[in-house]
N, C-alpha and C. Protein backbone atom coordinates (compact mmCIF):
# COMPACT_ATOMS: atom_id res chain seq x y z
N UNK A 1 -15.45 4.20 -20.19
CA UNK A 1 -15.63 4.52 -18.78
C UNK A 1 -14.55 3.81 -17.97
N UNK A 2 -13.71 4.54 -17.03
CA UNK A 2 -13.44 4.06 -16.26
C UNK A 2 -13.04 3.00 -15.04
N UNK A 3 -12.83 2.58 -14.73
CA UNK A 3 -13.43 0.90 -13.61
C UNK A 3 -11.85 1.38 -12.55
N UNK A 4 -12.37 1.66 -11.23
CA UNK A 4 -11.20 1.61 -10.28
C UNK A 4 -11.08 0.47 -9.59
N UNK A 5 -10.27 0.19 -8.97
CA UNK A 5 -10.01 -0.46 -7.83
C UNK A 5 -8.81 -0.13 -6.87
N UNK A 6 -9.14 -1.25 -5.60
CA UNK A 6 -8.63 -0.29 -4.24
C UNK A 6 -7.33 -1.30 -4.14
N UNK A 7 -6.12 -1.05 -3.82
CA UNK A 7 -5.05 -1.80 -3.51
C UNK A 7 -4.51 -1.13 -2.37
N UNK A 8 -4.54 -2.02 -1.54
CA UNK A 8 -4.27 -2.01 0.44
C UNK A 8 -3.03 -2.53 0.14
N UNK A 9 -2.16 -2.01 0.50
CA UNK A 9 -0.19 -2.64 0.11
C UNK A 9 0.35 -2.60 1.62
N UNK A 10 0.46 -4.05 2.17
CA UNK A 10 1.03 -4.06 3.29
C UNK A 10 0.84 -3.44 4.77
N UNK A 11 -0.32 -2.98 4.80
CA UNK A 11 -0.65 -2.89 6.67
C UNK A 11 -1.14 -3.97 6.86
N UNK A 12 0.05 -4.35 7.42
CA UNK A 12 0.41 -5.14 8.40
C UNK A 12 0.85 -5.25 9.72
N UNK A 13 0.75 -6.22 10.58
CA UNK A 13 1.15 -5.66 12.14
C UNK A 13 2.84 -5.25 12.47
N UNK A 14 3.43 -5.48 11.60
CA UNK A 14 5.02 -5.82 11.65
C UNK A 14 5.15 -4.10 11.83
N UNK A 15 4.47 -3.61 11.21
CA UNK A 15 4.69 -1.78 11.07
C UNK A 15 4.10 -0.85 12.10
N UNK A 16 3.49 -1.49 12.94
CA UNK A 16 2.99 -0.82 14.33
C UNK A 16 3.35 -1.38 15.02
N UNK A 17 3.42 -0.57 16.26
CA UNK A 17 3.85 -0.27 17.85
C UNK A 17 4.10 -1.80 17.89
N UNK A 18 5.29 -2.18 19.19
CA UNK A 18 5.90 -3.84 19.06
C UNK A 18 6.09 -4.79 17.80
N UNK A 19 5.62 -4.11 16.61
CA UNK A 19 6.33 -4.94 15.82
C UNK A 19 7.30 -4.59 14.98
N UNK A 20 8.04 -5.71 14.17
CA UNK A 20 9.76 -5.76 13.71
C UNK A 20 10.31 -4.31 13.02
N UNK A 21 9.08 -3.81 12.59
CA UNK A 21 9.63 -2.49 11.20
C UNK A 21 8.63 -1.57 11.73
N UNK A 22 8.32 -0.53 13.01
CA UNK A 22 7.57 0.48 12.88
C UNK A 22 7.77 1.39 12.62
N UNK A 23 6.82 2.32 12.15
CA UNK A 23 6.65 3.53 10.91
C UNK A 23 5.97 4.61 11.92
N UNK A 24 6.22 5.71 11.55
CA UNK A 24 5.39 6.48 12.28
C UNK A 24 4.49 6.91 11.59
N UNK A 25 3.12 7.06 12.51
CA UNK A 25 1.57 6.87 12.34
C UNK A 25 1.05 5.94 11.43
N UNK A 26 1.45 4.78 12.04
CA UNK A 26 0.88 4.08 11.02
C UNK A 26 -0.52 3.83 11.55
N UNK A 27 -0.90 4.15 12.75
CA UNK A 27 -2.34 3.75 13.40
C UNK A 27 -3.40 5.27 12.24
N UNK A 28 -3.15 6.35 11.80
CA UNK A 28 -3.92 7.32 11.36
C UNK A 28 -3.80 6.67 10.01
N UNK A 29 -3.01 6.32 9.54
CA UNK A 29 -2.48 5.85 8.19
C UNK A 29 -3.30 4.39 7.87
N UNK A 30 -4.02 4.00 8.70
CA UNK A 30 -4.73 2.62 8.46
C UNK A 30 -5.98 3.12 9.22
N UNK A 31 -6.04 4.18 9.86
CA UNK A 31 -7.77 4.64 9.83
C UNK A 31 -8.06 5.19 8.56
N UNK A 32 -7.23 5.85 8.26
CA UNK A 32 -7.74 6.20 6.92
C UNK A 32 -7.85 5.86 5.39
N UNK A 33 -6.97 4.76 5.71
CA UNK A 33 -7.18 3.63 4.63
C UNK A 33 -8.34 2.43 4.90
N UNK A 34 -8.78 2.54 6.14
CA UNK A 34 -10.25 1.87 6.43
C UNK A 34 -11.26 2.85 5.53
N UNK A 35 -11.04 4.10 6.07
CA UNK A 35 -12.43 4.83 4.99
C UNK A 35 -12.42 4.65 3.92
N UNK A 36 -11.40 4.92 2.76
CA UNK A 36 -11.31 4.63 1.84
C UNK A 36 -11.60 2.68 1.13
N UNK A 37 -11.25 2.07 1.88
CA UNK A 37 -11.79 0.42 1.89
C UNK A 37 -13.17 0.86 1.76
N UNK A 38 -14.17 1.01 3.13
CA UNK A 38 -14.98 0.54 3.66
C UNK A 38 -15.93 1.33 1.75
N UNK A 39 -15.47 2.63 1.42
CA UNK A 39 -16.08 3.60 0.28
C UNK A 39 -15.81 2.39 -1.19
N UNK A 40 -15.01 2.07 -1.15
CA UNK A 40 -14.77 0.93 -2.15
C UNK A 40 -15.75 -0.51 -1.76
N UNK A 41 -15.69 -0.79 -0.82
CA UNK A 41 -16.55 -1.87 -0.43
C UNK A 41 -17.84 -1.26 -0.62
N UNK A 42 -18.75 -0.25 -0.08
CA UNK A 42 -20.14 0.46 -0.22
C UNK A 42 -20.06 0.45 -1.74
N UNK A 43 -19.50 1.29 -2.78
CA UNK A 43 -19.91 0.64 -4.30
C UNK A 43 -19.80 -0.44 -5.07
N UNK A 44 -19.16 -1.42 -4.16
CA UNK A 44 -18.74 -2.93 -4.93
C UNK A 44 -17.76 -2.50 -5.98
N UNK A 45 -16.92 -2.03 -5.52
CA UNK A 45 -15.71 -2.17 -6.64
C UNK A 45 -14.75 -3.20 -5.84
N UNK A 46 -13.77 -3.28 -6.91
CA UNK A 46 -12.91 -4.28 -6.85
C UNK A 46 -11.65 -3.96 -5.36
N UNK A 47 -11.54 -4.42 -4.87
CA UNK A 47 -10.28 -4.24 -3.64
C UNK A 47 -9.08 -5.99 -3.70
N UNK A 48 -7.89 -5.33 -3.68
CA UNK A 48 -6.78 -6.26 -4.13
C UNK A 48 -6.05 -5.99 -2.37
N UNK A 49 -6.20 -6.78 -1.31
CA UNK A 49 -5.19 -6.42 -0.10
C UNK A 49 -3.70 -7.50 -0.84
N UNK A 50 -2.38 -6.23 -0.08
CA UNK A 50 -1.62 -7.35 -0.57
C UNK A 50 -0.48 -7.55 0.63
N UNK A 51 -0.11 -8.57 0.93
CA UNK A 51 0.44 -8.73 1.91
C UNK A 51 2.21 -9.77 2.00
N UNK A 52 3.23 -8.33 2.53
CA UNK A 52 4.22 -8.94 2.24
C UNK A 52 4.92 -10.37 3.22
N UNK A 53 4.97 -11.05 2.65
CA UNK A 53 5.73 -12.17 3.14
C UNK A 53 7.27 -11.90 2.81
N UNK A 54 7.99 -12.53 4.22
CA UNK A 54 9.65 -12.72 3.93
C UNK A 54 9.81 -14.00 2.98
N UNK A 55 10.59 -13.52 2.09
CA UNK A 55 11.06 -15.04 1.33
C UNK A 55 12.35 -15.97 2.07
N UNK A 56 13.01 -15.25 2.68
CA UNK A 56 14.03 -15.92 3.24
C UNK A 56 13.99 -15.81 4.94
N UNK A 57 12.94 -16.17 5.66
CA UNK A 57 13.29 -15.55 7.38
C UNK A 57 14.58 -15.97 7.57
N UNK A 58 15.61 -16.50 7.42
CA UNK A 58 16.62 -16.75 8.15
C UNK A 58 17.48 -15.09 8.03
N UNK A 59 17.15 -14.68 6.94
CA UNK A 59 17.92 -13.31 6.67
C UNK A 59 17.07 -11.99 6.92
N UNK A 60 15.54 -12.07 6.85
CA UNK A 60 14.70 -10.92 6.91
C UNK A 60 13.48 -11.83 8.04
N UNK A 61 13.41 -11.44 9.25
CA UNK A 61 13.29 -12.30 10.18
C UNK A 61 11.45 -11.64 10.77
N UNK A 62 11.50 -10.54 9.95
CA UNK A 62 10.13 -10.24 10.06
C UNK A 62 9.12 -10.29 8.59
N UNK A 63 7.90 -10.47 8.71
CA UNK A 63 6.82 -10.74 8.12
C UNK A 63 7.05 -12.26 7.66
N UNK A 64 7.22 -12.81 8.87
CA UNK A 64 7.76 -14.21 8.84
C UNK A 64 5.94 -14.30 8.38
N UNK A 65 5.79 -16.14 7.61
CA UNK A 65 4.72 -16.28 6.85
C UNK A 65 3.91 -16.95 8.37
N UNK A 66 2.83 -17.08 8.76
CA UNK A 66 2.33 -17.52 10.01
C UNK A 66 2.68 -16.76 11.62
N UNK A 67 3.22 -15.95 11.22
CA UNK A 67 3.16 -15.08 12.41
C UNK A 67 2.42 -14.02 12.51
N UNK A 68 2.10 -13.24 13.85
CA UNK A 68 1.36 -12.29 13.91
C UNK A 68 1.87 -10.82 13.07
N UNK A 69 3.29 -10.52 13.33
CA UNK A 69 3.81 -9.53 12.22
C UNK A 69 3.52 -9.18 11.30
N UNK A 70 3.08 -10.87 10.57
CA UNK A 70 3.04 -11.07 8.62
C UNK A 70 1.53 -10.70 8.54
N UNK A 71 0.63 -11.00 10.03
CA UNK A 71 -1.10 -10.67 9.73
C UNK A 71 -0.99 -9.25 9.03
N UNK A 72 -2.49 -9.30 8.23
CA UNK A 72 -3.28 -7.86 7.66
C UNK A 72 -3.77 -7.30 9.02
N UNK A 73 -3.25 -5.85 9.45
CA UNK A 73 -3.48 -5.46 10.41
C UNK A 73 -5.12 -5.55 10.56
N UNK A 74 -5.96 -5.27 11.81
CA UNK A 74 -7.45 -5.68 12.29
C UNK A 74 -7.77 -4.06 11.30
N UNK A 75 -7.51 -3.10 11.57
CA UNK A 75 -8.34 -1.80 10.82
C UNK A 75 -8.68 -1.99 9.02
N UNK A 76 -7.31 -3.11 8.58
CA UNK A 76 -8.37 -2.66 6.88
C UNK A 76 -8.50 -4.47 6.58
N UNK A 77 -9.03 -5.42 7.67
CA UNK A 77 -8.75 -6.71 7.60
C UNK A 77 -9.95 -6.97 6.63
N UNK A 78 -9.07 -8.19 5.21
CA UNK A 78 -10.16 -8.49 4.43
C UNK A 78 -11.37 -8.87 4.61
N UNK A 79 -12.51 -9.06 3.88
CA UNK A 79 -13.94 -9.49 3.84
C UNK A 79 -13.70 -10.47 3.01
N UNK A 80 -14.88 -11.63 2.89
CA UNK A 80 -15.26 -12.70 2.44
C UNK A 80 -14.99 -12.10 0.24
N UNK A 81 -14.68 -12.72 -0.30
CA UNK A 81 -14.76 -12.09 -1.82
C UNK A 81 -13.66 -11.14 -1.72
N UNK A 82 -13.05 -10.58 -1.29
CA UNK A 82 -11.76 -9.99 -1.14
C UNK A 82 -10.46 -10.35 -1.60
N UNK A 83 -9.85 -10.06 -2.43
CA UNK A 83 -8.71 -11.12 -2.87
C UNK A 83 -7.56 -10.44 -2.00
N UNK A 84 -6.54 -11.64 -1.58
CA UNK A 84 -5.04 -10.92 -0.82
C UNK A 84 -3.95 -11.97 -1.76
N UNK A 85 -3.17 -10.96 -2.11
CA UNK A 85 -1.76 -11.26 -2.91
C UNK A 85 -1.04 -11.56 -2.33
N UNK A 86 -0.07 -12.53 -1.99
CA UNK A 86 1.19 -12.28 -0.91
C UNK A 86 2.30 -12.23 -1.91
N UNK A 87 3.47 -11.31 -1.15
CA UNK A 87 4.71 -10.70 -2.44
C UNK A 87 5.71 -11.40 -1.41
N UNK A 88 7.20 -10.98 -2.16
CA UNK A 88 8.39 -11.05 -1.83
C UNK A 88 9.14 -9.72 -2.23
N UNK A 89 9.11 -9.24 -3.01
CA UNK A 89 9.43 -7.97 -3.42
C UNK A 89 8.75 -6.60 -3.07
N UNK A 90 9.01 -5.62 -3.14
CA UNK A 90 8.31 -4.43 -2.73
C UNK A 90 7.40 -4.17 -3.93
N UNK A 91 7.90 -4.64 -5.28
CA UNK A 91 6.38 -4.39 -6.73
C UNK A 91 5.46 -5.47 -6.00
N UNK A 92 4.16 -4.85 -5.85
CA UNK A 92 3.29 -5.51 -5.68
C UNK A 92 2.86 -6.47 -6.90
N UNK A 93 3.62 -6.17 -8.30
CA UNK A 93 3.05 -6.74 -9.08
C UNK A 93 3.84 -7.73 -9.34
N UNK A 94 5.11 -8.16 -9.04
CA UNK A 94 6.01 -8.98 -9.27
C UNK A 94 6.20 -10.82 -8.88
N UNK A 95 5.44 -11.11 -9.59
CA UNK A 95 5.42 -12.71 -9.07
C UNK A 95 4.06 -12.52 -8.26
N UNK A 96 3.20 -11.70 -8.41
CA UNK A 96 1.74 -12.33 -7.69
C UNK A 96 0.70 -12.10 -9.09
N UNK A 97 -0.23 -12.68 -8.40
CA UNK A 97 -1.59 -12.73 -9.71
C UNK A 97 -2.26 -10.99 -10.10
N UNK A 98 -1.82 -10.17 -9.36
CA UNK A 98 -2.03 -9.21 -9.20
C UNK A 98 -2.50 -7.95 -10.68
N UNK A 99 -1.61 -8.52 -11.47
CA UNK A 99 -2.28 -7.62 -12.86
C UNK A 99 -3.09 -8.50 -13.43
N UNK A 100 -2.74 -9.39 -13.63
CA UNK A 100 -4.42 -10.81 -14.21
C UNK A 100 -5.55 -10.17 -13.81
N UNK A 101 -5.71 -10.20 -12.14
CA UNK A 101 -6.99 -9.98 -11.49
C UNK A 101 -7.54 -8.50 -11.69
N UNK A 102 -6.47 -7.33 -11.95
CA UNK A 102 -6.74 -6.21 -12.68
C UNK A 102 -7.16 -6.26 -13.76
N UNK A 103 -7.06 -6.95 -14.94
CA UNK A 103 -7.24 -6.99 -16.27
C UNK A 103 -8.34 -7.94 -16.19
N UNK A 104 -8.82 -8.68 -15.91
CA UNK A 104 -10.11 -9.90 -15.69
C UNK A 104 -11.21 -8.97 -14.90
N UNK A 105 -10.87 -7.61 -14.11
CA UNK A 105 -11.81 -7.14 -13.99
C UNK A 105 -12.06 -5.57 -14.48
N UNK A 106 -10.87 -5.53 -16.05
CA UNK A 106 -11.50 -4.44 -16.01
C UNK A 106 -11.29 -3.09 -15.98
N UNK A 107 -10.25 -3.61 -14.84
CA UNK A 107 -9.59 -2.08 -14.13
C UNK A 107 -8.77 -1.47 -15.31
N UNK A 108 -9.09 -0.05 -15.31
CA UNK A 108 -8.32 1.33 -15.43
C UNK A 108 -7.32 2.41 -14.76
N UNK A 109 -7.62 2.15 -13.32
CA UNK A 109 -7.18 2.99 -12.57
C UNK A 109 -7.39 2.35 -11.27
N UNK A 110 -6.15 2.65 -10.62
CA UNK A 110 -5.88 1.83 -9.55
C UNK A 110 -5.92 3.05 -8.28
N UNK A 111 -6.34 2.42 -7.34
CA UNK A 111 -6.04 3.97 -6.30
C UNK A 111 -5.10 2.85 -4.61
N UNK A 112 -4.05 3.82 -4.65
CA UNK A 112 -2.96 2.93 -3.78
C UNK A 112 -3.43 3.80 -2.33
N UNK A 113 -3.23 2.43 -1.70
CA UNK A 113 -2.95 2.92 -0.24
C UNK A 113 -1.98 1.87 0.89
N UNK A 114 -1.39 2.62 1.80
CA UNK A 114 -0.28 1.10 2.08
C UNK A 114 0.91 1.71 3.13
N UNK A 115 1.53 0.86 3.10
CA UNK A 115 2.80 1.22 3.93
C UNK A 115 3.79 0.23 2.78
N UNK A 116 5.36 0.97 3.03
CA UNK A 116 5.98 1.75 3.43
C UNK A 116 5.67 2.71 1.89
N UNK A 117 5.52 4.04 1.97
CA UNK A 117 5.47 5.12 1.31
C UNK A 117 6.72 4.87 0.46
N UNK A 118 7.66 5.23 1.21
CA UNK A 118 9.11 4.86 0.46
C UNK A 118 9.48 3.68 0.12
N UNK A 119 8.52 2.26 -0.29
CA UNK A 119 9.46 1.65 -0.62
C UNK A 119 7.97 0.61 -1.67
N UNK A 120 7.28 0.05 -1.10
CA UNK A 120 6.44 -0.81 -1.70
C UNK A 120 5.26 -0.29 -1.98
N UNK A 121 4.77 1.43 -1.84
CA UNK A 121 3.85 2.06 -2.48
C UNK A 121 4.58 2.76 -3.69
N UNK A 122 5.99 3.10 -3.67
CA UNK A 122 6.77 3.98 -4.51
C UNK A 122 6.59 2.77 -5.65
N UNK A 123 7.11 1.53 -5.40
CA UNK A 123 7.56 0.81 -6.49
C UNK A 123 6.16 0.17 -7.30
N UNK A 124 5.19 -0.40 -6.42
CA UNK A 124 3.60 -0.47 -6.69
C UNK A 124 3.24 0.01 -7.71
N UNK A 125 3.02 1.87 -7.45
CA UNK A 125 2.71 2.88 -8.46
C UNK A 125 3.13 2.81 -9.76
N UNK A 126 4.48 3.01 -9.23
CA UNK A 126 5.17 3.07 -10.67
C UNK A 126 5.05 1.69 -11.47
N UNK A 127 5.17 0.66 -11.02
CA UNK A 127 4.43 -0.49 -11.92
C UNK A 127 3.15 -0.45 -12.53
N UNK A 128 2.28 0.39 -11.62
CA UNK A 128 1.02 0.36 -12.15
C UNK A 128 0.53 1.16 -13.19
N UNK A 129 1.55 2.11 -13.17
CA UNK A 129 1.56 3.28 -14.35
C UNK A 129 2.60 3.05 -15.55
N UNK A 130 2.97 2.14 -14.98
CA UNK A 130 4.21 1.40 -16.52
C UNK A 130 3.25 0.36 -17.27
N UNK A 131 2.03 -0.53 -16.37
CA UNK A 131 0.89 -1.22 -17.02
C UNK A 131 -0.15 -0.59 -17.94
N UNK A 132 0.30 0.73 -17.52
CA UNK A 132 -1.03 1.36 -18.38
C UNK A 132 -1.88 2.09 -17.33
N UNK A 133 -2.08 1.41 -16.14
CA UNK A 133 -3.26 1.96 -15.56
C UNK A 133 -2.92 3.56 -14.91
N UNK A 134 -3.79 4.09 -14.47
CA UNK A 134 -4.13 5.56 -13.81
C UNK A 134 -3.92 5.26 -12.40
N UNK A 135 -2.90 6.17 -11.88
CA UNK A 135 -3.26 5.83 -10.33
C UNK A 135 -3.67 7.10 -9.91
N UNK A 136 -3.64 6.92 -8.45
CA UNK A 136 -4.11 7.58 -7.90
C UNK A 136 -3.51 7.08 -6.33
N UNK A 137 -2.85 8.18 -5.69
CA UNK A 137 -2.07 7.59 -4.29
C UNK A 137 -3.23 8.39 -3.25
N UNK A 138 -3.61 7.84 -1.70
CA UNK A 138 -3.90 8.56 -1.04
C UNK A 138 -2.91 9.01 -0.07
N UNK A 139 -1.81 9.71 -0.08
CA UNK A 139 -1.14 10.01 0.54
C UNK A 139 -1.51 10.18 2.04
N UNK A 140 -2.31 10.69 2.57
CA UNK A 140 -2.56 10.06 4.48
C UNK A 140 -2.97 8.68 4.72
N UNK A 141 -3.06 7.87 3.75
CA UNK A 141 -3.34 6.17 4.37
C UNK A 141 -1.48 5.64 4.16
N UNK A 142 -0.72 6.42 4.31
CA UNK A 142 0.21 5.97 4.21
C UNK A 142 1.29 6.42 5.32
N UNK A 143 2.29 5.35 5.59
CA UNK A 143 3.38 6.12 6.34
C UNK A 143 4.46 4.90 5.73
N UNK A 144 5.26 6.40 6.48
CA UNK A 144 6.98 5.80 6.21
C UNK A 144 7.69 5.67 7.58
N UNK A 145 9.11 6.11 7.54
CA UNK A 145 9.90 5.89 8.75
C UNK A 145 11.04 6.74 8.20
N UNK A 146 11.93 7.29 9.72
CA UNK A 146 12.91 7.70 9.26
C UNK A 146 13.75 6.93 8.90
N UNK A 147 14.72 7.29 7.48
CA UNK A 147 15.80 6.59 6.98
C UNK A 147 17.25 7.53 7.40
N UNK A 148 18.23 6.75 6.86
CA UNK A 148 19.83 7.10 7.12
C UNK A 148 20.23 6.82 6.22
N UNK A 149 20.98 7.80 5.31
CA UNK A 149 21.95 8.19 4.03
C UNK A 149 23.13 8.90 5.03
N UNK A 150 24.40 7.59 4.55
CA UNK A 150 25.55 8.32 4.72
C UNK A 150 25.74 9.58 6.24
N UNK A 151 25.61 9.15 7.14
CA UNK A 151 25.48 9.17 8.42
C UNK A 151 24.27 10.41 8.63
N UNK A 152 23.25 10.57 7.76
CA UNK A 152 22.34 11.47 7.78
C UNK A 152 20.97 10.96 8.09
N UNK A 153 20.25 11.50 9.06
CA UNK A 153 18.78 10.95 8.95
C UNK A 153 17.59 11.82 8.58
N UNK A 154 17.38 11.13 7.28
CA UNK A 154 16.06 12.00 6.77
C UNK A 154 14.55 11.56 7.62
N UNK A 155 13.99 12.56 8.24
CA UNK A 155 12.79 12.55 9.13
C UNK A 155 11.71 11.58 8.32
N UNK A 156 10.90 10.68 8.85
CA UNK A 156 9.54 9.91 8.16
C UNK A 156 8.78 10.67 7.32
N UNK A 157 8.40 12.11 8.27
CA UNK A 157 7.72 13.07 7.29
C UNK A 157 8.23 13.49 6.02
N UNK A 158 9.57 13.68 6.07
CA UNK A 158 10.62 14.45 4.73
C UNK A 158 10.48 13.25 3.97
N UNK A 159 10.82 11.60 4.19
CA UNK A 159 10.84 10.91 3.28
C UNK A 159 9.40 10.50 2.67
N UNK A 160 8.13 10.57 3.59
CA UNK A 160 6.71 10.36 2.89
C UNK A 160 6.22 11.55 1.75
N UNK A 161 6.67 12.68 2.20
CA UNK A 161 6.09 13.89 1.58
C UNK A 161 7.54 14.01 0.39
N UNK A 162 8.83 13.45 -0.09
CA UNK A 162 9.41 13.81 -0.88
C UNK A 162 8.54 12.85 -1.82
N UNK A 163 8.51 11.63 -1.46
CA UNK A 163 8.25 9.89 -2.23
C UNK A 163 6.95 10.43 -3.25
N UNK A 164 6.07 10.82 -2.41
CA UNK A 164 4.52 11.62 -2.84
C UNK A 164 4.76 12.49 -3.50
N UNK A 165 5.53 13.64 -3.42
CA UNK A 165 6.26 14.42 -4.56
C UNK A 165 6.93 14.30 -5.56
N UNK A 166 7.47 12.84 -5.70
CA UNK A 166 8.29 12.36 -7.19
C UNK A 166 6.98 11.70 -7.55
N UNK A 167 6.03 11.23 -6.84
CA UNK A 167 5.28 10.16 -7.61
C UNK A 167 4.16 11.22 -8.74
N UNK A 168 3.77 12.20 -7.90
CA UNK A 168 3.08 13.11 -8.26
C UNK A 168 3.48 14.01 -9.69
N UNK A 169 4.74 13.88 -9.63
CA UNK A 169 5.70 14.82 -10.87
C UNK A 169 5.13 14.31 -12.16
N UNK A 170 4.72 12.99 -12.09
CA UNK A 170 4.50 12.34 -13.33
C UNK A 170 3.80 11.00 -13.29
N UNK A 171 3.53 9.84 -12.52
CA UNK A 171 3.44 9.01 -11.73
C UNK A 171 1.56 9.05 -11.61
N UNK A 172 1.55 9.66 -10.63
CA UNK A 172 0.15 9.28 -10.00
C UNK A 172 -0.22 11.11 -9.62
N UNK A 173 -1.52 10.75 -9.44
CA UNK A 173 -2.35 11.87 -8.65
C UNK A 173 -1.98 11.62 -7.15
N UNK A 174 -1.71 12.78 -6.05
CA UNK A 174 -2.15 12.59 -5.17
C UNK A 174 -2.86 13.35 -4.75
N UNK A 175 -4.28 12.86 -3.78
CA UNK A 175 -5.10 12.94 -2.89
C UNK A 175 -4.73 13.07 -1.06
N UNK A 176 -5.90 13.14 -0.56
CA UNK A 176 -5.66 12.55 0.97
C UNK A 176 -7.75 11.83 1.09
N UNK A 177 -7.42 11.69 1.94
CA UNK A 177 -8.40 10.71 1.88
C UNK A 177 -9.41 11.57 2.01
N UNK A 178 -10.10 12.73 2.54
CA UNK A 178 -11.20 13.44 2.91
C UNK A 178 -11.47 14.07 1.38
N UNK A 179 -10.72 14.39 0.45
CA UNK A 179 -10.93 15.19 -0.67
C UNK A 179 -10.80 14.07 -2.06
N UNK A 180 -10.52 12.71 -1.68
CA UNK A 180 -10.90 11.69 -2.52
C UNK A 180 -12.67 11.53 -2.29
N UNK A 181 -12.48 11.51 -0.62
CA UNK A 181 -14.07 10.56 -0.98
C UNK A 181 -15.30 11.74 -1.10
N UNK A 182 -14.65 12.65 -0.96
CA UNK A 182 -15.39 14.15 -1.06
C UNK A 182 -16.22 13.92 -2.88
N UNK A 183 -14.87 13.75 -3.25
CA UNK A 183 -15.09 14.04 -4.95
C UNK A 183 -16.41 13.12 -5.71
């Protein structure tokens, strides 16, 4: 049988409105990664929040460690028994306790939700499916931002919905959140 758990990757305040790195919708993108929490919290499964810290502020001057930026935004803010990882890298699994606490409880299948789509849910996944485990992305608890290739700017939407489309090729399932908790 089975055993899931929920991994919240980085909503944080730094990614909404006034802070250092905003994404567009990240306010729908963390309501709907509240439902999905709150559905993981109602069966007592396991939930991993993970939260990026700068390793160097003198050079990356946001998700400074003690500032409001670096907080777990208020919509998916941990509960008491809740574990939070703090990273330096975009693998959530890289230098935190993060697969231990997967394997000590169990887990099979991981179901991602998070910001940035393109960068620390892309790399997340794919770690988590190089461990062995099953994912599962909810693609609307997530946002990205527009990027720039070579004086080109690919739209937030084009880069969330391509990222979700390579992950999907082979990678992970994706969902959206109404037809996860449907199931």
């Amino acid at each position: 049988m089975s055993k899931k758990a929920l991994i919240v990757i980085d909503i944080q305040n730094e990614y909404f409105e006034n802070g250092g790195l905003p994404l567009v919708n990240p306010i729908e993108a963390s309501l709907n990664a509240r439902k999905v929490l709150e559905h993981f919290r109602a069966n007592d499964l396991p939930v991993a929040h993970i939260q990026h810290i700068s390793a160097n502020p003198d050079e990356m001057p946001i998700f400074v460690e003690g500032t409001k930026g670096a907080e777990i935004h208020e919509n998916v803010m941990p509960i008491e028994g809740e574990k939070v990882f703090q990273k330096n890298f975009p693998n959530s699994f890289r230098d935190t306790g993060l697969l231990e606490y997967l394997k000590e409880n169990d887990v099979t299948e991981v179901v991602i939700t998070g910001m940035m789509t393109h960068m620390c849910v892309d790399a997340t996944t794919r770690a988590a499916f190089d461990f062995g485990f099953n994912c599962t992305v909810i693609g609307d608890t997530c946002a990205s931002r527009d990027l720039e290739i070579n004086g080109k700017t690919v739209k937030a939407d084009d880069v969330h919905h391509a990222f979700l489309a390579a992950l999907e090729f082979f990678y992970a399932e994706i969902k959206n959140t109404k037809d996860y908790l449907s199931a």
